[in-house]
PDB file of N, CA and C in Angstrom:
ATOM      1  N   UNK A   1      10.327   8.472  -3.141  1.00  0.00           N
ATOM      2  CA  UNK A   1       9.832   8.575  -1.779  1.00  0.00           C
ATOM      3  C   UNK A   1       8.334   8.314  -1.761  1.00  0.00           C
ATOM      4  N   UNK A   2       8.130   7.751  -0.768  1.00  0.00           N
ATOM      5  CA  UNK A   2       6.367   7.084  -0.634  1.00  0.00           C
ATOM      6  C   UNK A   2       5.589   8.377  -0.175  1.00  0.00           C
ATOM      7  N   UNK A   3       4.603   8.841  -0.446  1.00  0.00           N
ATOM      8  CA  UNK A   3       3.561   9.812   0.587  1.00  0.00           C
ATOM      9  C   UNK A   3       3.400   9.325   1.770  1.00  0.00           C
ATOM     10  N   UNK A   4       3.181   9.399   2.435  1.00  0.00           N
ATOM     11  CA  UNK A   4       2.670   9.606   3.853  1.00  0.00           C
ATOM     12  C   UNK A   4       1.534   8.526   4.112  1.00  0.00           C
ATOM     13  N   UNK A   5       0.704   8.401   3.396  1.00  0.00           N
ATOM     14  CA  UNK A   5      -0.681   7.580   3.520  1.00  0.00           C
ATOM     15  C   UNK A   5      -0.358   6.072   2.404  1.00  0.00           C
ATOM     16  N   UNK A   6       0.942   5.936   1.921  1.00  0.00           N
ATOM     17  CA  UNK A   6       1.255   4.672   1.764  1.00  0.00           C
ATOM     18  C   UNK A   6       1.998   4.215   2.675  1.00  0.00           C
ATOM     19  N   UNK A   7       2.702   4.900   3.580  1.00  0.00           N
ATOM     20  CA  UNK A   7       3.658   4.137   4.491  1.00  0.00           C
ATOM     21  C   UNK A   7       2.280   4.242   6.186  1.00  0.00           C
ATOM     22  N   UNK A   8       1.710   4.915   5.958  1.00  0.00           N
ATOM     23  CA  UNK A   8       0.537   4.639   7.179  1.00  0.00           C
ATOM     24  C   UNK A   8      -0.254   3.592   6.843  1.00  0.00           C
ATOM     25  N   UNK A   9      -0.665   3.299   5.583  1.00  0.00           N
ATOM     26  CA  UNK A   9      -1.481   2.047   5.377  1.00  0.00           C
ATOM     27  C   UNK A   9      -0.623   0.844   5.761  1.00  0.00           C
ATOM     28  N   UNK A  10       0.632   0.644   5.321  1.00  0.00           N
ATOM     29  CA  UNK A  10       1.470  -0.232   4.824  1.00  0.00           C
ATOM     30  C   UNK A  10       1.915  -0.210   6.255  1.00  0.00           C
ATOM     31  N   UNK A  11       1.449   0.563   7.615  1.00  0.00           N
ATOM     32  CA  UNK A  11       2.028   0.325   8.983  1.00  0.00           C
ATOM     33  C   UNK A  11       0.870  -0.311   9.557  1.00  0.00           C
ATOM     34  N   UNK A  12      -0.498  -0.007   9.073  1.00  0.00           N
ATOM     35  CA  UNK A  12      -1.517  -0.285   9.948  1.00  0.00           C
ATOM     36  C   UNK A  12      -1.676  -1.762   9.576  1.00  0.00           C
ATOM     37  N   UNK A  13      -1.339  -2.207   8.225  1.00  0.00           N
ATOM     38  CA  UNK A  13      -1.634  -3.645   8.044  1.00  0.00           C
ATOM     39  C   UNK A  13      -0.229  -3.964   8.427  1.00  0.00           C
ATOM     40  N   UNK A  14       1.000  -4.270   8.662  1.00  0.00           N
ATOM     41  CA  UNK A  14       2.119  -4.966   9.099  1.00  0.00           C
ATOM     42  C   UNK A  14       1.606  -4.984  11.101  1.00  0.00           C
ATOM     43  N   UNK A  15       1.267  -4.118  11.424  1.00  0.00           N
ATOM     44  CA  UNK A  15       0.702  -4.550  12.683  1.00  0.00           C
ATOM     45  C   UNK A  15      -0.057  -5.228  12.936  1.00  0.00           C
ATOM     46  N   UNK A  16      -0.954  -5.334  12.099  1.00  0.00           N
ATOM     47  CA  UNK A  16      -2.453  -5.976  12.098  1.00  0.00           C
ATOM     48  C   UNK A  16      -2.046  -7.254  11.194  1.00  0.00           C
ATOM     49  N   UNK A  17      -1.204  -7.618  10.431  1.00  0.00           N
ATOM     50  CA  UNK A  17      -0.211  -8.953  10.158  1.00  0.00           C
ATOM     51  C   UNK A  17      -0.099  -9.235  11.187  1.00  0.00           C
ATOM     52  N   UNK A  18       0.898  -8.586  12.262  1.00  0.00           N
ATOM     53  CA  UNK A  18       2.301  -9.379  13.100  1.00  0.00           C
ATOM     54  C   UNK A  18       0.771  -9.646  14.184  1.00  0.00           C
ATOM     55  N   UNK A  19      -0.155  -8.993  14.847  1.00  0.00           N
ATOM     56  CA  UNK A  19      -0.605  -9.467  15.900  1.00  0.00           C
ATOM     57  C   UNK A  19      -1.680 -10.487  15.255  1.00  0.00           C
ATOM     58  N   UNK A  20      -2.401 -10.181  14.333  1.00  0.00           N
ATOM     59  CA  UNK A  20      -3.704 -11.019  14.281  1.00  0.00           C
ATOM     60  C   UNK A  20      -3.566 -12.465  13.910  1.00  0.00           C
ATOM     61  N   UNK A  21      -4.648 -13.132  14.518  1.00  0.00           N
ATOM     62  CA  UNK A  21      -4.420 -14.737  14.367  1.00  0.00           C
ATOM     63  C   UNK A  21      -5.709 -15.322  13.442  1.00  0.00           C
ATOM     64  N   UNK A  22      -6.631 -14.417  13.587  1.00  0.00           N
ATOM     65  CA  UNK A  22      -7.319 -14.758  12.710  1.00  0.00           C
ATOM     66  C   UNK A  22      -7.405 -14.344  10.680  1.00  0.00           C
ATOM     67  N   UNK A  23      -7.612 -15.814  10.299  1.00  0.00           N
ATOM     68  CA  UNK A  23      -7.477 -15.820   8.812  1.00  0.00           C
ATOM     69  C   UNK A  23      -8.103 -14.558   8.141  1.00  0.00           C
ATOM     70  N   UNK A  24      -9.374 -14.855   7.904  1.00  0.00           N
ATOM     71  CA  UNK A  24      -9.837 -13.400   7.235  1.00  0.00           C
ATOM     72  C   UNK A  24      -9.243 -12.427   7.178  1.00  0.00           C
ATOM     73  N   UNK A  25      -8.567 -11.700   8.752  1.00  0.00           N
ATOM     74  CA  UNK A  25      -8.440 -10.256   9.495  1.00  0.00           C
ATOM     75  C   UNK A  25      -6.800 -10.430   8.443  1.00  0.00           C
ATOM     76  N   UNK A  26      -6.730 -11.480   8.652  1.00  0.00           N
ATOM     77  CA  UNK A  26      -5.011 -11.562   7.185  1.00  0.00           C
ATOM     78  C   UNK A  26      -4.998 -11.364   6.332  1.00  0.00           C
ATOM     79  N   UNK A  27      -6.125 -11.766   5.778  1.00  0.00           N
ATOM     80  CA  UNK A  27      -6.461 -11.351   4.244  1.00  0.00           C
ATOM     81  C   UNK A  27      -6.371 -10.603   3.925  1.00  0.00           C
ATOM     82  N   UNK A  28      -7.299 -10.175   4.799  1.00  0.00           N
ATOM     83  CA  UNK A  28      -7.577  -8.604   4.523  1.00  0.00           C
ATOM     84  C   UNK A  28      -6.731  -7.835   4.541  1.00  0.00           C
ATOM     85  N   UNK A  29      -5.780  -7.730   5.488  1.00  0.00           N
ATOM     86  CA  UNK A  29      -4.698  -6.665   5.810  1.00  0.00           C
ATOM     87  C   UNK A  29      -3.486  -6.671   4.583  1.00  0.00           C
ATOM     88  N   UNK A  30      -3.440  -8.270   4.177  1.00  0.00           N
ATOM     89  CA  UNK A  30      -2.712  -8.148   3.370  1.00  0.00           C
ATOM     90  C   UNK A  30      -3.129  -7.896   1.909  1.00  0.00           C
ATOM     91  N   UNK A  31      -4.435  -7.973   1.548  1.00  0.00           N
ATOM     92  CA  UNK A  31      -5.046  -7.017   0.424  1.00  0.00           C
ATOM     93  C   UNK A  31      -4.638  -5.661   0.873  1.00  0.00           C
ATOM     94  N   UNK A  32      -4.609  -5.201   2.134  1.00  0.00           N
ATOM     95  CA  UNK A  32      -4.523  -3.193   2.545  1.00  0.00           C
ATOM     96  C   UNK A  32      -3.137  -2.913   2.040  1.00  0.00           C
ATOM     97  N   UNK A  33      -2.558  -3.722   2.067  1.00  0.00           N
ATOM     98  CA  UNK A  33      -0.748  -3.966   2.263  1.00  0.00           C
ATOM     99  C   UNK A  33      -0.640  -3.743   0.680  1.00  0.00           C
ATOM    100  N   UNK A  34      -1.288  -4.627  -0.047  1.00  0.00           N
ATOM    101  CA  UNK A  34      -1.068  -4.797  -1.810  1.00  0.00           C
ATOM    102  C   UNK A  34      -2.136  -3.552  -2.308  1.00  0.00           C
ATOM    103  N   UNK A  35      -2.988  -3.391  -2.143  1.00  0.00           N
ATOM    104  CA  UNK A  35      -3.525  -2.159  -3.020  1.00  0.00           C
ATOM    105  C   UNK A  35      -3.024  -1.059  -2.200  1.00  0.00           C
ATOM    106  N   UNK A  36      -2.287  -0.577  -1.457  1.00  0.00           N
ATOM    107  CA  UNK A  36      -1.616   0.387  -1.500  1.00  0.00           C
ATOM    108  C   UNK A  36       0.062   1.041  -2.396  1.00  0.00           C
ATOM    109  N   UNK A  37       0.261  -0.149  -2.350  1.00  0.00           N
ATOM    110  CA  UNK A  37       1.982  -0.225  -3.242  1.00  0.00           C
ATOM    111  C   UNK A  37       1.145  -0.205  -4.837  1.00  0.00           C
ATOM    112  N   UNK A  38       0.229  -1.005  -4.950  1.00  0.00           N
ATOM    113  CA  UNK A  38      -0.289  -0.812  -6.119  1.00  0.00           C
ATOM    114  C   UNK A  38      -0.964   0.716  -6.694  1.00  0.00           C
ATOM    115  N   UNK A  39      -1.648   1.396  -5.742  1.00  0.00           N
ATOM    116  CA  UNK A  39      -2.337   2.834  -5.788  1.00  0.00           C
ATOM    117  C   UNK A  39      -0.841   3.707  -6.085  1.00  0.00           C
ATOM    118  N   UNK A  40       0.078   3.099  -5.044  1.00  0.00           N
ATOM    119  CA  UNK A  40       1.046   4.664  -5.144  1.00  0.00           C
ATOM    120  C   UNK A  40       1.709   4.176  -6.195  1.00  0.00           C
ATOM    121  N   UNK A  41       2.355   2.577  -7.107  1.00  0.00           N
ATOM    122  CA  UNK A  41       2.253   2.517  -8.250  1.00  0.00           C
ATOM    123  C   UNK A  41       1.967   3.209  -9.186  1.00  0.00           C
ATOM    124  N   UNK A  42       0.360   2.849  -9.441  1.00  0.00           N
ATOM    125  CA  UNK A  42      -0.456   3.791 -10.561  1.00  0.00           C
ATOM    126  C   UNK A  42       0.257   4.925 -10.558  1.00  0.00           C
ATOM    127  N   UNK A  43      -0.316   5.966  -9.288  1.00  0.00           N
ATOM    128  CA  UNK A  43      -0.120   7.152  -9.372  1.00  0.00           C
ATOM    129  C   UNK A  43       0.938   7.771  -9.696  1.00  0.00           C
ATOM    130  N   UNK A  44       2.216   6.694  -9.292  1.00  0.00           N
ATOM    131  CA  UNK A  44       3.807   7.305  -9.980  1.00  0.00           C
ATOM    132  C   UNK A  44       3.709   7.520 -11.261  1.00  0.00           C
ATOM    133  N   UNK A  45       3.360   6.259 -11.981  1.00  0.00           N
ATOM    134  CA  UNK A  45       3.491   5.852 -13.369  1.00  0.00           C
ATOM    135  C   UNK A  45       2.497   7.315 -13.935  1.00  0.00           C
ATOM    136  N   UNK A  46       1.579   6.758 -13.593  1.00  0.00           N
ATOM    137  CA  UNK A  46       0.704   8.343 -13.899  1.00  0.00           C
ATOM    138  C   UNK A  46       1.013   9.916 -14.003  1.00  0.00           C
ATOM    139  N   UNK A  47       1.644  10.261 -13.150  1.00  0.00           N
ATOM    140  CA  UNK A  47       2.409  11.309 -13.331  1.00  0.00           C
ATOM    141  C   UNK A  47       3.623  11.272 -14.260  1.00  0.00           C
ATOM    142  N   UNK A  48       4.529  10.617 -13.279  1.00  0.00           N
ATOM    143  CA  UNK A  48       5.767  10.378 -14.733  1.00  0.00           C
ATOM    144  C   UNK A  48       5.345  10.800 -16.006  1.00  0.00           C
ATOM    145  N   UNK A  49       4.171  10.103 -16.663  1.00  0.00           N
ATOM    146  CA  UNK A  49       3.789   9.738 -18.135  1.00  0.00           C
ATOM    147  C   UNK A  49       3.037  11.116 -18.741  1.00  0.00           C
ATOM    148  N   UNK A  50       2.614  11.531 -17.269  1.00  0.00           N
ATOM    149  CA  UNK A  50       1.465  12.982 -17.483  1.00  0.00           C
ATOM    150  C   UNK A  50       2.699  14.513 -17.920  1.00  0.00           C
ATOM    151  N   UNK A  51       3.836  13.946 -16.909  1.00  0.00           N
ATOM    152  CA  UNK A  51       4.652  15.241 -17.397  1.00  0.00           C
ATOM    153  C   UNK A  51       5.905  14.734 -17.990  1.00  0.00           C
ATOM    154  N   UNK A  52       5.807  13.369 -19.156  1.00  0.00           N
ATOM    155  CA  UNK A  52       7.133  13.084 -20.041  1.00  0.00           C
ATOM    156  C   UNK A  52       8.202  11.862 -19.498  1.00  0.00           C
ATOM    157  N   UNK A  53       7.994  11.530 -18.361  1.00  0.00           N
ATOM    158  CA  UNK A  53       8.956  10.791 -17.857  1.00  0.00           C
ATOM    159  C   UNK A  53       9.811  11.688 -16.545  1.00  0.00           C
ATOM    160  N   UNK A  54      10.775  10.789 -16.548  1.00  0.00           N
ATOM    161  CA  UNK A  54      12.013  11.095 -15.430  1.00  0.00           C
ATOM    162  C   UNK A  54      12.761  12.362 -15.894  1.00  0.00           C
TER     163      UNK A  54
END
């Protein structure tokens, strides 16, 4: 299950995808979009490893 503040990031940039027309403001959102799956990544793996695995 995701926290709370990966599925709010991962809402604020899919909105800010679907409406914006400008390039940059895409970029960007879709960097917000990828270092968040990547952060809550880390942090799984991180724990997992901190207390042994699954």
């Amino acid at each position: 299950m995701q926290p709370i503040w990966v599925k709010q990031l991962q809402s604020i940039a899919q909105v800010g995808l679907t409406y914006s027309k400008d390039i940059y403001d895409l970029e960007s959102l879709e960097l917000i979009r990828k270092i968040s799956v990547e952060r809550f990544v880390w942090k799984r793996n991180w724990l997992c490893n901190s207390k042994g695995g699954y």
